[in-house]
N, C-alpha and C. Protein backbone atom coordinates (compact mmCIF):
# COMPACT_ATOMS: atom_id res chain seq x y z
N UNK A 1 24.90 1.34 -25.77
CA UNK A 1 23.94 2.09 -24.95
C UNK A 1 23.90 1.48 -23.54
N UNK A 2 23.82 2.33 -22.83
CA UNK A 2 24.14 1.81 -21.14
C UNK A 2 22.65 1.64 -20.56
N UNK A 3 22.57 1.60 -19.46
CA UNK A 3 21.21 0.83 -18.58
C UNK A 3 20.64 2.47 -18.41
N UNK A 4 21.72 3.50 -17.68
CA UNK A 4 21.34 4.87 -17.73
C UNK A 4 20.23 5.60 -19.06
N UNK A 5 21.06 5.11 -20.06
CA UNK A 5 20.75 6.01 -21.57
C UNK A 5 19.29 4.86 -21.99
N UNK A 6 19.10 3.68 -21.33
CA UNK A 6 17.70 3.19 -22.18
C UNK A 6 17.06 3.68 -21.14
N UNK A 7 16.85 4.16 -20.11
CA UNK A 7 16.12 4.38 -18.93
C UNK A 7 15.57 5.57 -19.46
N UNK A 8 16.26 6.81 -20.24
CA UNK A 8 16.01 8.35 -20.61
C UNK A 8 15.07 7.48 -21.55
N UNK A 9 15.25 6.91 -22.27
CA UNK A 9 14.88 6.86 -23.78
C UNK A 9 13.37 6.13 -23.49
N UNK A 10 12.88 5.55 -21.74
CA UNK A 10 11.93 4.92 -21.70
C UNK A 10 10.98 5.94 -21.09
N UNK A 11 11.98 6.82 -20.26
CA UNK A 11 10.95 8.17 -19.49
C UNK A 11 10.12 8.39 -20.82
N UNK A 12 10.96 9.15 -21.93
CA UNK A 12 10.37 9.51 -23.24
C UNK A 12 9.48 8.59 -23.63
N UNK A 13 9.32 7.31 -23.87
CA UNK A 13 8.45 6.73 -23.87
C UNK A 13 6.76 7.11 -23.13
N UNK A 14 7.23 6.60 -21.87
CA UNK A 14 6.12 7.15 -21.36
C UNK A 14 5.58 8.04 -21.11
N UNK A 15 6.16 9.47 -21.13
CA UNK A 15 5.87 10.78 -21.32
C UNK A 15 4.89 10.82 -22.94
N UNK A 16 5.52 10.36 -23.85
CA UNK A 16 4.16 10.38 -24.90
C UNK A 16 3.36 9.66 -24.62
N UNK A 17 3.05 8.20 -23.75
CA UNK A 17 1.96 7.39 -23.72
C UNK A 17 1.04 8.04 -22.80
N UNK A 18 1.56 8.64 -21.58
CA UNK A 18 0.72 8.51 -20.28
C UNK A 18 0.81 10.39 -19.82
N UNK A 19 1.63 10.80 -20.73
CA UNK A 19 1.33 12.78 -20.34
C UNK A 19 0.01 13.47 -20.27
N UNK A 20 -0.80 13.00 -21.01
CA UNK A 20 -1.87 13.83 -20.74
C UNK A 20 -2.86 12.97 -20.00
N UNK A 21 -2.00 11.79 -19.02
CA UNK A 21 -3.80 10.95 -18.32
C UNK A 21 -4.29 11.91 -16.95
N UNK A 22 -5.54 11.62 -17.19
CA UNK A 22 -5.98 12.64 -16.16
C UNK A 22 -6.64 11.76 -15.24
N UNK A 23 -6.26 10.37 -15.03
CA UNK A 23 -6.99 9.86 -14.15
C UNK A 23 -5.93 9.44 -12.85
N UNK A 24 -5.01 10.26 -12.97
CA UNK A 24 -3.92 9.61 -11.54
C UNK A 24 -2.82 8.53 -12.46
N UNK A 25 -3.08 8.10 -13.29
CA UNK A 25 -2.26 7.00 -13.91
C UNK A 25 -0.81 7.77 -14.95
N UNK A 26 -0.53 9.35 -14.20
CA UNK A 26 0.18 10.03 -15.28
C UNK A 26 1.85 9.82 -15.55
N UNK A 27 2.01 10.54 -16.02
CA UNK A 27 3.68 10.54 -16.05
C UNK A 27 4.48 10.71 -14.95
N UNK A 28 4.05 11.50 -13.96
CA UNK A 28 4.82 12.14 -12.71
C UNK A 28 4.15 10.57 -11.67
N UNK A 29 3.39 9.81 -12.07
CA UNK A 29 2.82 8.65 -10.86
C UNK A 29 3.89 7.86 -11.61
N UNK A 30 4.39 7.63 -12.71
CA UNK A 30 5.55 6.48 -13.24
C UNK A 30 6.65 6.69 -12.70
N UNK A 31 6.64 8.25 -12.75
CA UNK A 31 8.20 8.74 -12.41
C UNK A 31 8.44 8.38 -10.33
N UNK A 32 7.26 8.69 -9.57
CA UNK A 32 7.30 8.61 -8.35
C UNK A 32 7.24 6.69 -8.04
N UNK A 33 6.77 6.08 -8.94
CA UNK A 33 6.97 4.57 -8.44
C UNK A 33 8.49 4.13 -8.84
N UNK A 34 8.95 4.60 -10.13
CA UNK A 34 10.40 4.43 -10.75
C UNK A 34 11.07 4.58 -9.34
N UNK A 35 11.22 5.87 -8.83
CA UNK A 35 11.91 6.40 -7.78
C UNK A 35 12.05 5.46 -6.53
N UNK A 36 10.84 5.06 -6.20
CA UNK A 36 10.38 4.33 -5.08
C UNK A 36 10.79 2.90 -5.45
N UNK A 37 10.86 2.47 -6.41
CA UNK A 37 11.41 1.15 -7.11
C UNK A 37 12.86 1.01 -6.48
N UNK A 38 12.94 1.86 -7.35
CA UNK A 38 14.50 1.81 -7.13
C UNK A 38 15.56 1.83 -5.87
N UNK A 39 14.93 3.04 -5.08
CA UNK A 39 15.34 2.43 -3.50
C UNK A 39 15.18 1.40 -2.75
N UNK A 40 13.91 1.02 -3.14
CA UNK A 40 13.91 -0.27 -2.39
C UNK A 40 14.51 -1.68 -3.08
N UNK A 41 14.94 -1.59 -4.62
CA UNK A 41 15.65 -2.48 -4.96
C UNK A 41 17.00 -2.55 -4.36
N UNK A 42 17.53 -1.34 -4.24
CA UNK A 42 18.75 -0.80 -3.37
C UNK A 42 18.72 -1.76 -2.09
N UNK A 43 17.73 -1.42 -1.02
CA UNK A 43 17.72 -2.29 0.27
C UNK A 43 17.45 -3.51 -0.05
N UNK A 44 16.81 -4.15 -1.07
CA UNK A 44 16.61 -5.02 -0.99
C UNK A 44 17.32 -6.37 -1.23
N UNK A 45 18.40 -5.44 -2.19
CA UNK A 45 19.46 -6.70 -3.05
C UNK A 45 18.54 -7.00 -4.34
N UNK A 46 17.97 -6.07 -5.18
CA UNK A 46 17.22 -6.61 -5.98
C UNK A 46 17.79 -6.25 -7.05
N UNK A 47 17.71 -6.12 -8.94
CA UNK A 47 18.22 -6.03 -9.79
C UNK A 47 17.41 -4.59 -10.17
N UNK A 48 18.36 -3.99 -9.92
CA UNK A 48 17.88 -2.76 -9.79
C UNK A 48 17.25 -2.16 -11.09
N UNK A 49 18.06 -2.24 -12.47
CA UNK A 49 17.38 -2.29 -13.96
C UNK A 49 15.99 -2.43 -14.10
N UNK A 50 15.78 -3.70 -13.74
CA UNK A 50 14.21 -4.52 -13.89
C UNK A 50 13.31 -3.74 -12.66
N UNK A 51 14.32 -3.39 -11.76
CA UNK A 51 12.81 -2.92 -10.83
C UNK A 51 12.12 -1.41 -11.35
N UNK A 52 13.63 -0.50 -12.11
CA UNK A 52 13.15 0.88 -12.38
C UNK A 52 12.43 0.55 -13.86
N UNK A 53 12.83 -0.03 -14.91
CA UNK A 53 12.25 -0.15 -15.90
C UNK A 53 10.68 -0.55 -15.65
N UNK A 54 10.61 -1.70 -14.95
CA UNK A 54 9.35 -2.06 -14.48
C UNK A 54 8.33 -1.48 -14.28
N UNK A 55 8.72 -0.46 -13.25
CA UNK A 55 7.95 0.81 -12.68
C UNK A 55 7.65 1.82 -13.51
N UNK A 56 8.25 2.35 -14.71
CA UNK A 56 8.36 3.29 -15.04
C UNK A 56 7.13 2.34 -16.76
N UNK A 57 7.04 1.44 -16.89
CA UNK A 57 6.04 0.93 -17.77
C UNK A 57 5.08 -0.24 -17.09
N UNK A 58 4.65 -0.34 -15.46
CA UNK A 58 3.75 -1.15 -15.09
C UNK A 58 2.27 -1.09 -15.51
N UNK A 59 2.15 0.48 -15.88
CA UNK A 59 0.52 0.48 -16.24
C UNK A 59 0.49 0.37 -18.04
N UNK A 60 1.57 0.02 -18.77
CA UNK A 60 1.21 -0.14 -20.24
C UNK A 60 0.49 -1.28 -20.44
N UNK A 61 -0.60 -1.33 -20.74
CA UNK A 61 -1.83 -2.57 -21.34
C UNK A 61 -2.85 -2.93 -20.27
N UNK A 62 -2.60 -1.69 -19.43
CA UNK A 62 -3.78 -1.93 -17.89
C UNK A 62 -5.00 -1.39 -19.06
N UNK A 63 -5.86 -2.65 -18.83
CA UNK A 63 -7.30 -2.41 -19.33
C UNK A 63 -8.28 -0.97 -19.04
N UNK A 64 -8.00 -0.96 -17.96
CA UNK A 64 -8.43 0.49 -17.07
C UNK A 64 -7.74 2.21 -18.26
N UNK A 65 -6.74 1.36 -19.11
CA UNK A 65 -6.40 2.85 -19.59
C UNK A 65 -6.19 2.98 -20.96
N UNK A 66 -5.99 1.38 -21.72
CA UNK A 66 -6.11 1.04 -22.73
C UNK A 66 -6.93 0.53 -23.44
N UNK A 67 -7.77 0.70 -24.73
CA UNK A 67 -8.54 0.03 -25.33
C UNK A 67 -8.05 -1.11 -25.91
N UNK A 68 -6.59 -1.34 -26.87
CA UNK A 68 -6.29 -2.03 -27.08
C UNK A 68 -4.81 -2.72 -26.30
N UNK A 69 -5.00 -3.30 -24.53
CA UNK A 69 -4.10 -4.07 -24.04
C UNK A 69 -2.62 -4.49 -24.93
N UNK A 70 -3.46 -5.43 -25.34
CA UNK A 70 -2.36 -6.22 -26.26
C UNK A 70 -1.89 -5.87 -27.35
N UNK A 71 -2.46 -4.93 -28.18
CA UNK A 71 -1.57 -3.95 -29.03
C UNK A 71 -0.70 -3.18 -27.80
N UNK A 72 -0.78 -2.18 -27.11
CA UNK A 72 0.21 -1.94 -26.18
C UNK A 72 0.92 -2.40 -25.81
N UNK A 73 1.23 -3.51 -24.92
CA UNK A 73 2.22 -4.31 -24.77
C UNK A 73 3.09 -4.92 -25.97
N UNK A 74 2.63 -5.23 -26.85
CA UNK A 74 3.52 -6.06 -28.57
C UNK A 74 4.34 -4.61 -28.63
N UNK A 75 3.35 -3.61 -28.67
CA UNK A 75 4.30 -2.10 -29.13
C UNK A 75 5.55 -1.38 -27.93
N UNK A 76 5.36 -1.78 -26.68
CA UNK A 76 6.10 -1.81 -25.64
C UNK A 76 7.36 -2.52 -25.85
N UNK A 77 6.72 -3.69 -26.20
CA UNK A 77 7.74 -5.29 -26.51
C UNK A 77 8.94 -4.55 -27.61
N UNK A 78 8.37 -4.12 -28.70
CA UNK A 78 9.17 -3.53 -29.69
C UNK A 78 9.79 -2.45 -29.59
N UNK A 79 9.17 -1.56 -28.34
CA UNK A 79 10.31 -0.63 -28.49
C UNK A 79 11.37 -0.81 -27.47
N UNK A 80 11.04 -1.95 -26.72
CA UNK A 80 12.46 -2.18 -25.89
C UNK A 80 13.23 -3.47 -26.21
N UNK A 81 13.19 -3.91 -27.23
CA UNK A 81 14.16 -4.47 -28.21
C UNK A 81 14.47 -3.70 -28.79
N UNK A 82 13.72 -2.72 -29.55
CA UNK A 82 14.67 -1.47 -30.53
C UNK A 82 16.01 -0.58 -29.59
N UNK A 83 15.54 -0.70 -28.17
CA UNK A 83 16.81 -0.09 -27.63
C UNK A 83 17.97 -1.10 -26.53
N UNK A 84 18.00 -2.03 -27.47
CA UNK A 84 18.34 -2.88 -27.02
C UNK A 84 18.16 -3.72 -25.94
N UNK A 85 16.98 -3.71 -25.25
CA UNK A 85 16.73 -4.27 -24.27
C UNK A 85 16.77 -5.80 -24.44
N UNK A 86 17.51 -6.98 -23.70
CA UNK A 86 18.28 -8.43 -24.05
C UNK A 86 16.80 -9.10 -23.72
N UNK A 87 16.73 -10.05 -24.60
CA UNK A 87 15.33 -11.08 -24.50
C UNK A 87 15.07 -11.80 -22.55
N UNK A 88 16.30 -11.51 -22.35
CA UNK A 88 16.32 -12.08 -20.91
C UNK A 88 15.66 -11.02 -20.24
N UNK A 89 16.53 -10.03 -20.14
CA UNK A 89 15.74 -9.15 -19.35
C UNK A 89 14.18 -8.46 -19.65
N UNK A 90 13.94 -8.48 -21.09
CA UNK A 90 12.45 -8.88 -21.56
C UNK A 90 11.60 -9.71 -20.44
N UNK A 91 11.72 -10.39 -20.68
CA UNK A 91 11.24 -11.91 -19.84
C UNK A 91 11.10 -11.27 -18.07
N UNK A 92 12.31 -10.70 -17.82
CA UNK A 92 12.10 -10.88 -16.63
C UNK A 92 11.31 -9.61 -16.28
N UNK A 93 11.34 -8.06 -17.24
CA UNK A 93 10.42 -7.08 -17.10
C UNK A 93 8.71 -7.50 -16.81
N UNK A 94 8.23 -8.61 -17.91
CA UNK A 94 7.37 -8.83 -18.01
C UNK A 94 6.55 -9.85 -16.80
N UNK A 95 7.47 -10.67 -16.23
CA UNK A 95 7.42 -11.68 -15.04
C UNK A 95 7.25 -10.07 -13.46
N UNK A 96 7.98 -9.41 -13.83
CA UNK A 96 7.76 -8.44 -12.57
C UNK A 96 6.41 -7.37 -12.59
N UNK A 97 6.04 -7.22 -13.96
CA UNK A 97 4.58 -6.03 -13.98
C UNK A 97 3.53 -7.17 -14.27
N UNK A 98 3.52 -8.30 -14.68
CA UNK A 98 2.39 -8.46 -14.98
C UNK A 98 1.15 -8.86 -14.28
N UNK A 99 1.76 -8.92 -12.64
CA UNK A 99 0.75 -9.35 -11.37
C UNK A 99 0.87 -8.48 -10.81
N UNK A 100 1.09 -6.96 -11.18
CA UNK A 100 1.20 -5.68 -10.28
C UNK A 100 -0.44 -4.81 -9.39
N UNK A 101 -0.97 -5.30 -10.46
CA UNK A 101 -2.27 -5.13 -10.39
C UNK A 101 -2.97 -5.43 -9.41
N UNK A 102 -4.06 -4.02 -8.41
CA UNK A 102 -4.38 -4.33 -7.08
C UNK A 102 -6.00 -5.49 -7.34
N UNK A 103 -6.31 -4.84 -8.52
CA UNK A 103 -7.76 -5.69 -8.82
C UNK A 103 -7.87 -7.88 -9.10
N UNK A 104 -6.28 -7.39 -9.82
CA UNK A 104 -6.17 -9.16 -9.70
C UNK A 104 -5.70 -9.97 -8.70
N UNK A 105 -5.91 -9.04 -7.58
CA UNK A 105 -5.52 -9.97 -6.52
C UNK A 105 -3.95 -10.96 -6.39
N UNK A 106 -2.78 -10.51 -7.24
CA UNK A 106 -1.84 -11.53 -7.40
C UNK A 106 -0.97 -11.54 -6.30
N UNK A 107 -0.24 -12.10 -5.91
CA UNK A 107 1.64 -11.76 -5.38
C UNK A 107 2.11 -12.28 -6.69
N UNK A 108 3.12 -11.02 -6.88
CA UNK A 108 3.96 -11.51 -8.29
C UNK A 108 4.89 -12.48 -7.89
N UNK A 109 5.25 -13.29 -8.60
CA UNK A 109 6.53 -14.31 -8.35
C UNK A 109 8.36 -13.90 -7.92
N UNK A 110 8.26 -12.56 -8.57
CA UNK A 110 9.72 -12.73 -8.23
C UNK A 110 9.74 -11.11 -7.12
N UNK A 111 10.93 -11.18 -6.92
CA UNK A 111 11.34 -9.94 -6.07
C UNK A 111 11.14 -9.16 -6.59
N UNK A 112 11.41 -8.90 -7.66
CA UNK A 112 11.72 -7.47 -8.74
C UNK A 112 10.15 -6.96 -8.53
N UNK A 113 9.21 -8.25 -9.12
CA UNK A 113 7.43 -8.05 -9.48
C UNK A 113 7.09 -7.20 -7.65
N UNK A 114 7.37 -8.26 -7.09
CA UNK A 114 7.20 -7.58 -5.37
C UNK A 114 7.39 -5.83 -4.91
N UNK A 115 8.40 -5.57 -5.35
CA UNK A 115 9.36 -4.75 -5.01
C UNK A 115 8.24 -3.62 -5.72
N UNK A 116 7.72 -3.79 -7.47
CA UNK A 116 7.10 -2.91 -8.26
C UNK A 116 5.88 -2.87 -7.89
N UNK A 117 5.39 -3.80 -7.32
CA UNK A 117 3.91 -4.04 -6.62
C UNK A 117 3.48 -2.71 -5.27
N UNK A 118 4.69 -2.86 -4.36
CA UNK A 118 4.92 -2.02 -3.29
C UNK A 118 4.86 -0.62 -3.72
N UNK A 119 6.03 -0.14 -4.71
CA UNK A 119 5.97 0.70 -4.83
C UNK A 119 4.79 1.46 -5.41
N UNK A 120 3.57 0.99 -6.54
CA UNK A 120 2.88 1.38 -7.12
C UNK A 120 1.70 1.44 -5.98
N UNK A 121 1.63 0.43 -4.82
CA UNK A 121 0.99 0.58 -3.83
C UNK A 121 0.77 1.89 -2.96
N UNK A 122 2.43 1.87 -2.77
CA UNK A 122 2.61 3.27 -1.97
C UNK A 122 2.15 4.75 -2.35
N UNK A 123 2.05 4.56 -3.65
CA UNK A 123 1.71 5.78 -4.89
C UNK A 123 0.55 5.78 -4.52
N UNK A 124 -0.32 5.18 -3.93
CA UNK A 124 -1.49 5.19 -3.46
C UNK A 124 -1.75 5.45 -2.35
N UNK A 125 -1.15 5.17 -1.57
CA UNK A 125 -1.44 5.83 -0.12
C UNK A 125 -0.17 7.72 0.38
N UNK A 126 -1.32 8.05 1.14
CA UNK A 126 -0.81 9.54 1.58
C UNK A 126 -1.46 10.86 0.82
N UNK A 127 -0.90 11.81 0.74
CA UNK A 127 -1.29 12.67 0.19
C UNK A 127 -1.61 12.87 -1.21
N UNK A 128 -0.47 11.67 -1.81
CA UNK A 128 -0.81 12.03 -3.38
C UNK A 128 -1.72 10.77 -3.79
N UNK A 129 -1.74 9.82 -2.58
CA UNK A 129 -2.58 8.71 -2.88
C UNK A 129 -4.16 9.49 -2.65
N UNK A 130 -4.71 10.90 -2.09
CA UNK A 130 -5.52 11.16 -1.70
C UNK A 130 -5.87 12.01 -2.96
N UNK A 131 -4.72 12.93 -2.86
CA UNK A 131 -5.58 13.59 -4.73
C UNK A 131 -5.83 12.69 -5.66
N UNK A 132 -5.00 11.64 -6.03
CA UNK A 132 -5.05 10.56 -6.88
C UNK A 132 -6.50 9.94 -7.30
N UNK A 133 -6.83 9.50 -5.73
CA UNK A 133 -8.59 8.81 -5.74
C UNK A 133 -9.04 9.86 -6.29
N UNK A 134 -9.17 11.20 -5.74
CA UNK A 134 -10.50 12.08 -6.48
C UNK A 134 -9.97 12.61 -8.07
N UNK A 135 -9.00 12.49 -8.59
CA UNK A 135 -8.50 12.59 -9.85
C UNK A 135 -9.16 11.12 -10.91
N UNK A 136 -8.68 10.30 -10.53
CA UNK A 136 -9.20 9.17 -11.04
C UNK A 136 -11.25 9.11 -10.45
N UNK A 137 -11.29 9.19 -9.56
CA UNK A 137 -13.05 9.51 -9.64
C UNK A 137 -13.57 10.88 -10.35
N UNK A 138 -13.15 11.84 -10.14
CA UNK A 138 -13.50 12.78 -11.35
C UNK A 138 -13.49 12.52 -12.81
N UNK A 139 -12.45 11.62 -13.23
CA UNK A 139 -12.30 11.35 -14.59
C UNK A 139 -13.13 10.70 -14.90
N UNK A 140 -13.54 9.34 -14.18
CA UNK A 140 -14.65 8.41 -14.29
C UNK A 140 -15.84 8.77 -13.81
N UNK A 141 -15.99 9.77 -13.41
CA UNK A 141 -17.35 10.59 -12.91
C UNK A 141 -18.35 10.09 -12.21
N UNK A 142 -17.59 9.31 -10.76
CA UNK A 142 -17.62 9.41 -9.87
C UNK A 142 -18.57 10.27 -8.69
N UNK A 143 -18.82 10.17 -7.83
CA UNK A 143 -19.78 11.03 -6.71
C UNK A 143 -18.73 11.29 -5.92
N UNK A 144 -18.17 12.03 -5.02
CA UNK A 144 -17.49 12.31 -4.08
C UNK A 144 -17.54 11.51 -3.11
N UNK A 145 -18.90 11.59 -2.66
CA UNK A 145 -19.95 10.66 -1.61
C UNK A 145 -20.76 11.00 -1.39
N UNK A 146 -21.95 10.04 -0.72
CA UNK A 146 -22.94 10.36 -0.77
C UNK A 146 -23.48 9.80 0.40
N UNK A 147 -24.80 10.10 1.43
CA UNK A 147 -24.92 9.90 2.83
C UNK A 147 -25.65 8.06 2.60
N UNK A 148 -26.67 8.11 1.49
CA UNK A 148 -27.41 7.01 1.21
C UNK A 148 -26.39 6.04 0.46
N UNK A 149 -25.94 5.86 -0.67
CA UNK A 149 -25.58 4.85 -1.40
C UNK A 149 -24.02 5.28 -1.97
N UNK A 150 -23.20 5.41 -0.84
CA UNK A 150 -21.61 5.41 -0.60
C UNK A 150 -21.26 4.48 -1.60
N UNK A 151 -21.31 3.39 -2.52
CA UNK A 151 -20.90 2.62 -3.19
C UNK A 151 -20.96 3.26 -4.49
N UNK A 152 -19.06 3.14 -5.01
CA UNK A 152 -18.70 3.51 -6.42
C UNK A 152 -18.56 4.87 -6.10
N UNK A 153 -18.70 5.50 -4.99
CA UNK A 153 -17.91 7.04 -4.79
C UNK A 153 -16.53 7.17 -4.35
N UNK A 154 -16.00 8.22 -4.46
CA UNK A 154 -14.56 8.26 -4.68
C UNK A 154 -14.08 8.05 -2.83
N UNK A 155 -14.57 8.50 -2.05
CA UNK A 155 -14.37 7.92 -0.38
C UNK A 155 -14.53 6.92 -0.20
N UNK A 156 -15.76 6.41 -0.94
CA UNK A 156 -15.62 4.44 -0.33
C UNK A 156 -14.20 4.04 -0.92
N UNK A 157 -13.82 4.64 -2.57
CA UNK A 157 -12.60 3.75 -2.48
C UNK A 157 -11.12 3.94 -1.50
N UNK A 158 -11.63 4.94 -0.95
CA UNK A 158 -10.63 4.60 0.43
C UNK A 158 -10.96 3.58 0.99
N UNK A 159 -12.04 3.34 1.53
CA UNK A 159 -12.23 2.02 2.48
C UNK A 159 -12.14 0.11 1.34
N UNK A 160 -12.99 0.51 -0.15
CA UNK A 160 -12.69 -0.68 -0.25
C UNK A 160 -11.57 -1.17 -0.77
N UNK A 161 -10.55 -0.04 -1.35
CA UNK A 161 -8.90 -0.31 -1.57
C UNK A 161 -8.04 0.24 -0.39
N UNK A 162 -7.50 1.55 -0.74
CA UNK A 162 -6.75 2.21 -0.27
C UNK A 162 -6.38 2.03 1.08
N UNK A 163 -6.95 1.73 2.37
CA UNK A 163 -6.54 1.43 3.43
C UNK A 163 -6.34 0.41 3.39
N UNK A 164 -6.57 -0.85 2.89
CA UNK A 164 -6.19 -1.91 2.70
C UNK A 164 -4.50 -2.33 2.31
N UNK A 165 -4.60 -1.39 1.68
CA UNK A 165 -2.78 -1.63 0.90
C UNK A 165 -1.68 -1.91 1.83
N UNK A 166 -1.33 -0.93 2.76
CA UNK A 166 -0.44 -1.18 3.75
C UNK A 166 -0.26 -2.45 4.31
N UNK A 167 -1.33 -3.34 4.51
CA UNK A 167 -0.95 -4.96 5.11
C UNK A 167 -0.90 -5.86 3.72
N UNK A 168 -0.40 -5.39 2.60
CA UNK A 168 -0.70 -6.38 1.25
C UNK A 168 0.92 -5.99 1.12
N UNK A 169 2.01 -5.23 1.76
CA UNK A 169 3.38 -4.82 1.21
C UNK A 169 4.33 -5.74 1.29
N UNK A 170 5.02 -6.24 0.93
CA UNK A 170 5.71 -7.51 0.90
C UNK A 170 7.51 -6.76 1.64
N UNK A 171 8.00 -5.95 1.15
CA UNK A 171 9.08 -5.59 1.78
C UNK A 171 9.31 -4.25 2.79
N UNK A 172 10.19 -4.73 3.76
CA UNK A 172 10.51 -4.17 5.34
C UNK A 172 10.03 -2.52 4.71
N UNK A 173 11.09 -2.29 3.78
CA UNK A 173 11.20 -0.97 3.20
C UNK A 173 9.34 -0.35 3.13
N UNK A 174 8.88 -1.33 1.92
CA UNK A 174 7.54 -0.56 2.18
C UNK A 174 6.69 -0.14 2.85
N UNK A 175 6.97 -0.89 3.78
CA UNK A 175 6.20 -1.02 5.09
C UNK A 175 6.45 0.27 6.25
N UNK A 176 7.31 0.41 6.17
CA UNK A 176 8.00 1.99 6.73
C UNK A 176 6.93 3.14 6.36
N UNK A 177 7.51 2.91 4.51
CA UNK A 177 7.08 3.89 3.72
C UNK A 177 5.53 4.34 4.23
N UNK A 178 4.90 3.24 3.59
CA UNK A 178 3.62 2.97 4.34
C UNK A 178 2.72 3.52 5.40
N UNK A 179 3.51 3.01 6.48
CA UNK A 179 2.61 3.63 8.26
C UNK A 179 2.30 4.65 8.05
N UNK A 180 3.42 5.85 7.87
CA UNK A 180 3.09 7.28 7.57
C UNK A 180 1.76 7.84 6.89
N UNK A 181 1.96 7.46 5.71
CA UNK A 181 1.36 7.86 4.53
C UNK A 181 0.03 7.27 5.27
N UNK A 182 -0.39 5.81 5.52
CA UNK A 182 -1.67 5.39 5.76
C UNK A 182 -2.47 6.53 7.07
N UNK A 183 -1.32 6.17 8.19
CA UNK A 183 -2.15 7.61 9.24
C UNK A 183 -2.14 8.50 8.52
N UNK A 184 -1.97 9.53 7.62
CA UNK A 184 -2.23 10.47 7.41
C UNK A 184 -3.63 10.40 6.32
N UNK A 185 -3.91 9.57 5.60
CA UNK A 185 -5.17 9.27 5.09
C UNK A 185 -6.32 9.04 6.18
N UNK A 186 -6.61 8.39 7.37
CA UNK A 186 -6.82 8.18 8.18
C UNK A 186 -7.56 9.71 9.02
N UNK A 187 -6.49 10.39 8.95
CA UNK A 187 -6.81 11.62 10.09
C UNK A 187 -7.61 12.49 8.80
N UNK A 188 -6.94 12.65 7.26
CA UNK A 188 -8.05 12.89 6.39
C UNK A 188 -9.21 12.69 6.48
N UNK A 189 -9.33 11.38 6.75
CA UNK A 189 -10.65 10.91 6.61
C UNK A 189 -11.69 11.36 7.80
N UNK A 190 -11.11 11.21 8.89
CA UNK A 190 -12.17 12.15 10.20
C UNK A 190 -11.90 13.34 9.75
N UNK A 191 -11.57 14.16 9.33
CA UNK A 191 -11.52 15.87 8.59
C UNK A 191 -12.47 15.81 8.23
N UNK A 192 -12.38 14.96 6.38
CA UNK A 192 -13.49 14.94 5.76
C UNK A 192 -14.75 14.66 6.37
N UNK A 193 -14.98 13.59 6.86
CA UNK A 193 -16.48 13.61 7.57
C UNK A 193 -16.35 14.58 8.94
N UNK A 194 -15.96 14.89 9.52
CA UNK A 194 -16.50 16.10 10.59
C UNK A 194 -17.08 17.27 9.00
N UNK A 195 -16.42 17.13 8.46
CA UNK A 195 -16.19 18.72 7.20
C UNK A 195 -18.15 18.38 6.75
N UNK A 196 -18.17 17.24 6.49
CA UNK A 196 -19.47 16.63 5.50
C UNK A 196 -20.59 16.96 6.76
N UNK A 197 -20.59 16.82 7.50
CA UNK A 197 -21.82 16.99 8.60
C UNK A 197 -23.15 17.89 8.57
């Protein structure tokens, strides 16, 4: 089995884990960081395997979507030994997602972790980073906003994440990616409040 044929066999994977999430965390957000992974492993000189695999299972055992974490991950673990995935590259999947996370504050250690960090970043900023917030605040039922007590509504988390991301990107590539996408949240955002008035 080639690097191509476990890659299909992991989409499938996550297409049953994460198809019906309705909080932004779905199948088409794995498939758009995979994508984004992967080019920039391209510029980067990075191992390109570990960066798309990475991406395409960074949110399996995120607390935020799982009740049981660590059953998820053991069951992750097992199904990519069942398709042969080598204990090495195990190791090094797990060394690249497991500081991906914007809430733990990490830099992951290696390039690959960097590279998957960025990309899942970028998934956050721009247009789909903008339906995303109110998808994930609708699910969690969320306020839109509010004039008095803006905290825990789905606009503050533009201000207390989402604009933030762009100066947290570790490679040239993301950073490109980035500018765009951030001004255009930006000019959203004076829309929306002229719109709220």
């Amino acid at each position: 089995m080639n690097s191509h044929e476990r890659i299909k066999l992991i989409q499938g994977y996550c297409q049953e884990l994460f198809g019906n999430d309705s909080t932004g965390h779905d199948y088409f957000h794995l498939r758009r960081v995979a994508n984004i992974a992967s080019k920039i492993a391209e510029e980067e000189g990075a191992d390109n395997f570990i960066c798309t695999v990475g991406a395409w299972l960074h949110d399996v055992g995120d607390k935020k979507l799982f009740s049981e974490p660590v059953k998820a991950l053991n069951e992750m673990d097992n199904f990519l030994i069942s398709i042969n995935v080598t204990k090495e590259q195990l190791e090094k999947i797990h060394l690249a997602i497991d500081d991906v996370s914007f809430s733990q504050g990490k830099v992951p250690m290696t390039m690959e972790g960097k590279i998957i960090q960025d990309a899942d970043r970028i998934d956050a900023i721009g247009a789909i980073g903008i339906a995303r917030t109110f998808a994930y605040g609708g699910a969690k039922g969320q306020l839109l906003y509010h004039d008095e007590d803006k905290d825990g509504t789905s606009v503050q988390h533009f201000y207390d994440k989402i604009l933030r991301l762009k100066d947290t990107l570790h490679t040239d590539a993301a950073k490109i990616i980035a500018t765009k996408r951030h001004a255009f949240i930006e000019t959203y955002l004076e829309q929306f409040f002229d719109e709220w008035k």
